[in-house]
PDB file of N, CA and C in Angstrom:
ATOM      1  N   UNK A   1       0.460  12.705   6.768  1.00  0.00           N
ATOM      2  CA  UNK A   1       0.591  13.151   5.392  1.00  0.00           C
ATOM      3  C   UNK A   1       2.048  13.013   4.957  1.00  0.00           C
ATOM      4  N   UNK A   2       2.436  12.411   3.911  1.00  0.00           N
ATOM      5  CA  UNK A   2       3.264  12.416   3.396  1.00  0.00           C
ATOM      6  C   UNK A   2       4.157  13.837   2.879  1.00  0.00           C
ATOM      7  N   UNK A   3       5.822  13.887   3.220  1.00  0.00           N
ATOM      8  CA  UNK A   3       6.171  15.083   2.772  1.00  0.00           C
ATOM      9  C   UNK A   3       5.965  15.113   1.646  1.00  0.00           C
ATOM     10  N   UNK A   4       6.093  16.721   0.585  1.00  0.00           N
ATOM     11  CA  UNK A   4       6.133  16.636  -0.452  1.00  0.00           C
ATOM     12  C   UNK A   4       7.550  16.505  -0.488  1.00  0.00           C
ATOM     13  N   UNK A   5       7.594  16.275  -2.437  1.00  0.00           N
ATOM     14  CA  UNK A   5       8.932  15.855  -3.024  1.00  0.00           C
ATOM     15  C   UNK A   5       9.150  16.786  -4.061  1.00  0.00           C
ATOM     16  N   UNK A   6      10.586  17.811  -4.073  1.00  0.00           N
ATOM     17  CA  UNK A   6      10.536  18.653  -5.035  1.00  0.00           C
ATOM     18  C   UNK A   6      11.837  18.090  -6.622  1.00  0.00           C
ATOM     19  N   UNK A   7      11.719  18.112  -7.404  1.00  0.00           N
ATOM     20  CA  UNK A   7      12.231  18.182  -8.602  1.00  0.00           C
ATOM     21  C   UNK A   7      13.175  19.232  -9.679  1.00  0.00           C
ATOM     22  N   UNK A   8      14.549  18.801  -9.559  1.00  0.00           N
ATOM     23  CA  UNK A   8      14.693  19.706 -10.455  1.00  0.00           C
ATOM     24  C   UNK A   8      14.607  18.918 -12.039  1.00  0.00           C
ATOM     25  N   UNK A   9      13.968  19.377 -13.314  1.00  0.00           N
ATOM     26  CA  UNK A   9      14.312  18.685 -14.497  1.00  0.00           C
ATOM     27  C   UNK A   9      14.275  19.306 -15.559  1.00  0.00           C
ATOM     28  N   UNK A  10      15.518  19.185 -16.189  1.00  0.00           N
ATOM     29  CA  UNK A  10      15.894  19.752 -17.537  1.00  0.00           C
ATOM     30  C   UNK A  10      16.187  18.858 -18.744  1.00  0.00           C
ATOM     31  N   UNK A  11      15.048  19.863 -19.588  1.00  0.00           N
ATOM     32  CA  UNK A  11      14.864  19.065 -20.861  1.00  0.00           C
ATOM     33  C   UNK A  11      15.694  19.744 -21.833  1.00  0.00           C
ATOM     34  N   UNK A  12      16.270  18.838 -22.775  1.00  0.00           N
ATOM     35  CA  UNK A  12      17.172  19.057 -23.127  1.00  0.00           C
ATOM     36  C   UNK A  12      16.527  18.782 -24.787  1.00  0.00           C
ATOM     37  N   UNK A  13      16.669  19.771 -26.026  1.00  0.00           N
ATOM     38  CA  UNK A  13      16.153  19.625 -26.820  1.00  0.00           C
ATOM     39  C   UNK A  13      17.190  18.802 -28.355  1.00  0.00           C
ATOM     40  N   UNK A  14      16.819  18.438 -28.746  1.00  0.00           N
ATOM     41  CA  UNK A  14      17.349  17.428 -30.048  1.00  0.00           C
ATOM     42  C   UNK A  14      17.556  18.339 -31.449  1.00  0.00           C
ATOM     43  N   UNK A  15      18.301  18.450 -32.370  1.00  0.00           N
ATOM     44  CA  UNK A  15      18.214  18.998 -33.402  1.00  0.00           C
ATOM     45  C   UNK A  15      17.392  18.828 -34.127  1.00  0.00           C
ATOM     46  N   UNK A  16      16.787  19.375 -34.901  1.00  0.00           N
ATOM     47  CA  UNK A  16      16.285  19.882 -36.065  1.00  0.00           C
ATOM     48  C   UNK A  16      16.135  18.538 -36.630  1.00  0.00           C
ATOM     49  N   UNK A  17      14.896  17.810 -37.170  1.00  0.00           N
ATOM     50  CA  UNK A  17      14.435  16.689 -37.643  1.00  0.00           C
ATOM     51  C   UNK A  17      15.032  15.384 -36.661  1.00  0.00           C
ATOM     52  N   UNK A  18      14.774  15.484 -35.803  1.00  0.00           N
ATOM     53  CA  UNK A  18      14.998  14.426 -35.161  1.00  0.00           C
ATOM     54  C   UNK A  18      13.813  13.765 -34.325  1.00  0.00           C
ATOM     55  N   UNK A  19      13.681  12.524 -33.315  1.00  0.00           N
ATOM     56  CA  UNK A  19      12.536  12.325 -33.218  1.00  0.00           C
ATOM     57  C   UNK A  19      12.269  13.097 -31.920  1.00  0.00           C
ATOM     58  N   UNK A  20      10.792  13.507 -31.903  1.00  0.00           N
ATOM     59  CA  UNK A  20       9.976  14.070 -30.970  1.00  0.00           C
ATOM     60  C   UNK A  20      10.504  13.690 -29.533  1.00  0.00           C
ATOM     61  N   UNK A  21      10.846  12.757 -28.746  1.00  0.00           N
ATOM     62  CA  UNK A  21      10.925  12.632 -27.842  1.00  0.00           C
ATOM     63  C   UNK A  21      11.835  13.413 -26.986  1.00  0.00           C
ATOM     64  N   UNK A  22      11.667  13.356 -25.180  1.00  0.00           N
ATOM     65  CA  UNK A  22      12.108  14.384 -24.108  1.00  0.00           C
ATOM     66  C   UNK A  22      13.318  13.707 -24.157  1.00  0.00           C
ATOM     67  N   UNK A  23      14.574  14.370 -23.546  1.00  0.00           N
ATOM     68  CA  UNK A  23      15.380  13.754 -23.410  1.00  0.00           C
ATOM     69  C   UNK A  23      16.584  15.069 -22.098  1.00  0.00           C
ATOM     70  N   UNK A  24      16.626  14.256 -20.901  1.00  0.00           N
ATOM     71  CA  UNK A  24      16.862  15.420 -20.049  1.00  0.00           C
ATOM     72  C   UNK A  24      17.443  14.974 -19.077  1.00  0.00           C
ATOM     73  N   UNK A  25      17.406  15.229 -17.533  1.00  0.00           N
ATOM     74  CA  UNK A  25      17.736  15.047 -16.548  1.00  0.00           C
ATOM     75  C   UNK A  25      17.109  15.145 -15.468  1.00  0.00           C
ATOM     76  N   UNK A  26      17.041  14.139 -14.114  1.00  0.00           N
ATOM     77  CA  UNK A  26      16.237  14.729 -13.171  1.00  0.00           C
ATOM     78  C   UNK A  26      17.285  15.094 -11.748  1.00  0.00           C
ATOM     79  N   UNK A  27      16.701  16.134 -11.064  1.00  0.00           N
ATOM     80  CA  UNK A  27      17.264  15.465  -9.549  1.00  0.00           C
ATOM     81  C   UNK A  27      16.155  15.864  -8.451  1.00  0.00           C
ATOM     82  N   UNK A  28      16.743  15.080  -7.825  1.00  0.00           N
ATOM     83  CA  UNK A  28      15.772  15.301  -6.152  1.00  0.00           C
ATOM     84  C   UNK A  28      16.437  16.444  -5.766  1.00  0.00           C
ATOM     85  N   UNK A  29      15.623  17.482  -5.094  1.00  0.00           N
ATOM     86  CA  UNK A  29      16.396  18.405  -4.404  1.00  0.00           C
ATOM     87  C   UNK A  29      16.994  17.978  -3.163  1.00  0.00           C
ATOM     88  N   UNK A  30      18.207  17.525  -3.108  1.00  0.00           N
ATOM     89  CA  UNK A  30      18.859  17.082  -1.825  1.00  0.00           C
ATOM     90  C   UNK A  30      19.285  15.990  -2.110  1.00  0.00           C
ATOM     91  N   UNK A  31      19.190  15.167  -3.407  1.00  0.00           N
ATOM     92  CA  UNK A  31      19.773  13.779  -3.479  1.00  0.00           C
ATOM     93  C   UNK A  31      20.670  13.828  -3.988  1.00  0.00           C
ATOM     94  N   UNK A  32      21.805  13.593  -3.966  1.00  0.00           N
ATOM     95  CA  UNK A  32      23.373  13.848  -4.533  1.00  0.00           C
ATOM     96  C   UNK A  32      23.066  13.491  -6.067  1.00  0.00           C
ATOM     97  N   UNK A  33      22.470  12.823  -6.826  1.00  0.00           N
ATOM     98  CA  UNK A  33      22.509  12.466  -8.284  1.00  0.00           C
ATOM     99  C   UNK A  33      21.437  12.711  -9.073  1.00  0.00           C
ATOM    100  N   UNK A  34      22.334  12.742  -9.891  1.00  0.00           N
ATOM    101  CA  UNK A  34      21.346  13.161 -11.618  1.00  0.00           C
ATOM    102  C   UNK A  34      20.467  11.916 -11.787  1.00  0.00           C
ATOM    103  N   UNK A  35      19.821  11.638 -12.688  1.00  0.00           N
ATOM    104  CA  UNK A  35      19.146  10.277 -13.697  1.00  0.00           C
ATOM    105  C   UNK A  35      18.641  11.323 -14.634  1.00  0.00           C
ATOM    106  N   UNK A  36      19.266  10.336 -15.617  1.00  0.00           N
ATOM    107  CA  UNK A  36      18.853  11.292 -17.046  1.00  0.00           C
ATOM    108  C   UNK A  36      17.942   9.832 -17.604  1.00  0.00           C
ATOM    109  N   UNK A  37      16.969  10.511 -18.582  1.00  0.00           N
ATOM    110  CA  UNK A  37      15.921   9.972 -19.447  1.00  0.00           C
ATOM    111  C   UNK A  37      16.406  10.290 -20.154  1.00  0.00           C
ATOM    112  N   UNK A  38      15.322   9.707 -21.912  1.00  0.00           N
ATOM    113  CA  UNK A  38      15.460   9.694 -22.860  1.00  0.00           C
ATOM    114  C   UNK A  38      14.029   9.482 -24.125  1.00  0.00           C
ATOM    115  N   UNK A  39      13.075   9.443 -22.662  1.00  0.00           N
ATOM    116  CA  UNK A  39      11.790   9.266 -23.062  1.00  0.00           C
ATOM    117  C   UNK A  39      10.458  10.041 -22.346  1.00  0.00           C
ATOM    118  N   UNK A  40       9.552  10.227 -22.860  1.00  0.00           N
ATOM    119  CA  UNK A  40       8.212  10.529 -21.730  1.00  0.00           C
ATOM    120  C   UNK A  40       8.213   9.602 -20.495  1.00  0.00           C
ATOM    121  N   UNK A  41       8.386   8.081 -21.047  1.00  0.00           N
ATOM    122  CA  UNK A  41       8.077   7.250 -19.995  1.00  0.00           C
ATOM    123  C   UNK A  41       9.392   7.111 -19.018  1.00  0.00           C
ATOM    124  N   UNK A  42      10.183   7.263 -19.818  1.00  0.00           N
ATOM    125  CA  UNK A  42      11.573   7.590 -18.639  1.00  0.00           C
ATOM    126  C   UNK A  42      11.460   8.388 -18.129  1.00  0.00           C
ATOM    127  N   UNK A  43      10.846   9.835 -18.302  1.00  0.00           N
ATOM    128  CA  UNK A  43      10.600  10.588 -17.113  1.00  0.00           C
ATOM    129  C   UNK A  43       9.576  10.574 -16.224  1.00  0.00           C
ATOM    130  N   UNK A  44       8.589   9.576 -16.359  1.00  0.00           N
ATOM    131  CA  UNK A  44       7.571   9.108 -15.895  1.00  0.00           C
ATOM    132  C   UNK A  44       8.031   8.311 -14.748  1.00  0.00           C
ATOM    133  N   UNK A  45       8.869   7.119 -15.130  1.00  0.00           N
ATOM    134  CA  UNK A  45       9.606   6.356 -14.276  1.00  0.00           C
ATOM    135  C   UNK A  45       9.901   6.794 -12.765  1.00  0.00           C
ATOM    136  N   UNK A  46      11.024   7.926 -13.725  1.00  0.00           N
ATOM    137  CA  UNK A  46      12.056   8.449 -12.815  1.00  0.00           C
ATOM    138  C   UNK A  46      10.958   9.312 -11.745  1.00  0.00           C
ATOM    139  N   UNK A  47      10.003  10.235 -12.210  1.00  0.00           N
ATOM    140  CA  UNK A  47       8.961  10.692 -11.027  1.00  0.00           C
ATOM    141  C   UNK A  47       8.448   9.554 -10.048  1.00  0.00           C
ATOM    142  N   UNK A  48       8.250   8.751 -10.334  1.00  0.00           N
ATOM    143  CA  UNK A  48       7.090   7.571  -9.940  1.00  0.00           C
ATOM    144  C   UNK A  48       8.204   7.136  -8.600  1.00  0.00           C
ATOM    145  N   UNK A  49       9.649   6.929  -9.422  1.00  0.00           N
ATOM    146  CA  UNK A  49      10.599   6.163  -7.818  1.00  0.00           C
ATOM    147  C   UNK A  49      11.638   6.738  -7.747  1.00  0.00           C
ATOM    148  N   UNK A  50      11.846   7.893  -7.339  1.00  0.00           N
ATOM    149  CA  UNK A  50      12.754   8.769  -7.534  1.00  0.00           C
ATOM    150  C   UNK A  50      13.931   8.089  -5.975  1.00  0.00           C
ATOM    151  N   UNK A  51      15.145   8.587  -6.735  1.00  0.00           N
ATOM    152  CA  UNK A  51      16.066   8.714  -5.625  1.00  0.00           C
ATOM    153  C   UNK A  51      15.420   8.922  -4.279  1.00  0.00           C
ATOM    154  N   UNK A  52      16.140   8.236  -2.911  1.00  0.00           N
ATOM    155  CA  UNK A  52      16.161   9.336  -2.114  1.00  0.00           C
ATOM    156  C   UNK A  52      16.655  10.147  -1.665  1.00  0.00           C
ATOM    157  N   UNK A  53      16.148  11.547  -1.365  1.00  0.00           N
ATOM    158  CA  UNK A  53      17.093  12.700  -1.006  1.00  0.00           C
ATOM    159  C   UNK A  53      17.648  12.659   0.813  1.00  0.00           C
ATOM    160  N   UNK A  54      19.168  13.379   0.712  1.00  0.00           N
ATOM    161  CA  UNK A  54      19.633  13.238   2.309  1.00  0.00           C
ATOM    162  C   UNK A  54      18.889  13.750   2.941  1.00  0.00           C
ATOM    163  N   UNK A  55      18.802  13.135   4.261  1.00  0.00           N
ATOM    164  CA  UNK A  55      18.678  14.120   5.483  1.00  0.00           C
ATOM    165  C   UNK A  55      18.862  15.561   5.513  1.00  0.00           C
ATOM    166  N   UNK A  56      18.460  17.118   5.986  1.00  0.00           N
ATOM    167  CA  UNK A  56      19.452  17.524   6.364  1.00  0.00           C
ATOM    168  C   UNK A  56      20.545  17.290   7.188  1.00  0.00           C
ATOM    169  N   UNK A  57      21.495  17.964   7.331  1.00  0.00           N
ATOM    170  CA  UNK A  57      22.428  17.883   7.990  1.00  0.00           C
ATOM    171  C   UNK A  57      22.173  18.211   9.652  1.00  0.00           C
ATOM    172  N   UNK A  58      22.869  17.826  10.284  1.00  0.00           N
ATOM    173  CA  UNK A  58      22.317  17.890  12.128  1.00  0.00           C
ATOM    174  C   UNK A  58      23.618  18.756  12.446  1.00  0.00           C
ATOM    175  N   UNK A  59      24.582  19.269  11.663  1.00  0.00           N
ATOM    176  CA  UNK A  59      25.216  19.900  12.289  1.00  0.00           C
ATOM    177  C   UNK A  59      25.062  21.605  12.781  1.00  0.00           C
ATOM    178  N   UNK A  60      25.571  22.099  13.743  1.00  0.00           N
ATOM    179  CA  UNK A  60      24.959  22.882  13.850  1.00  0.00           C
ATOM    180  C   UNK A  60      25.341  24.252  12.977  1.00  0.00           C
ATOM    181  N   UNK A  61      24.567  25.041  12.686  1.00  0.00           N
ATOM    182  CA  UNK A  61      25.079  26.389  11.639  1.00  0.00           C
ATOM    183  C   UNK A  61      25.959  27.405  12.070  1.00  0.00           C
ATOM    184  N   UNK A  62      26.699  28.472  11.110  1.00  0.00           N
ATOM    185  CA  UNK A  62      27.624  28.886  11.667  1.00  0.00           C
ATOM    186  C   UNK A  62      26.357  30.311  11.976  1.00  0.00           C
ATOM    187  N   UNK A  63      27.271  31.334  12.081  1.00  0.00           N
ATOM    188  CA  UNK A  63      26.423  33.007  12.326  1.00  0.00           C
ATOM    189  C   UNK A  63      26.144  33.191  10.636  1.00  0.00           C
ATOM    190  N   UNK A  64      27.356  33.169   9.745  1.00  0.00           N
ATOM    191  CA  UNK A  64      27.443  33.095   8.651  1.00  0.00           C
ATOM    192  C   UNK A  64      25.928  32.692   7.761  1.00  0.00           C
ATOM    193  N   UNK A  65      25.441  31.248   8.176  1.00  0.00           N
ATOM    194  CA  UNK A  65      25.125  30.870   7.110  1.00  0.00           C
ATOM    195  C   UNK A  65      23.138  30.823   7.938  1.00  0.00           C
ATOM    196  N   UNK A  66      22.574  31.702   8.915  1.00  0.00           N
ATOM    197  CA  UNK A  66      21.457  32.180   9.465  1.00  0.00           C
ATOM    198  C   UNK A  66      21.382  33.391   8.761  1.00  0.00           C
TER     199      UNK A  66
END
């Protein structure tokens, strides 16, 4: 089974008479970068082949951060 893939995305709204469309940002949780849209289908896109997100990290944790 394939892992799942989580999403952060913020839509970002347009003033007052402007056209209908989304216009926002995505990220992979864990992938260093944004991709911003500007459309339904741009955010369609961007779901469909998203970045990939890092590895975790292999280093080992401090006491701190358990």
């Amino acid at each position: 089974m394939d892992r799942p893939e989580y999403f952060i995305v913020r839509v970002y709204r347009r003033a007052p008479g402007a056209t209908p469309e989304l216009e926002g940002v995505v990220e992979v949780v864990g992938a260093p970068q944004q991709r911003a849209f500007a459309s339904s289908d741009g955010l369609w896109a961007i779901l469909r082949d998203p970045p990939l997100a890092q590895p975790p990290s292999s280093a080992p944790r401090s006491a701190d951060d358990r």
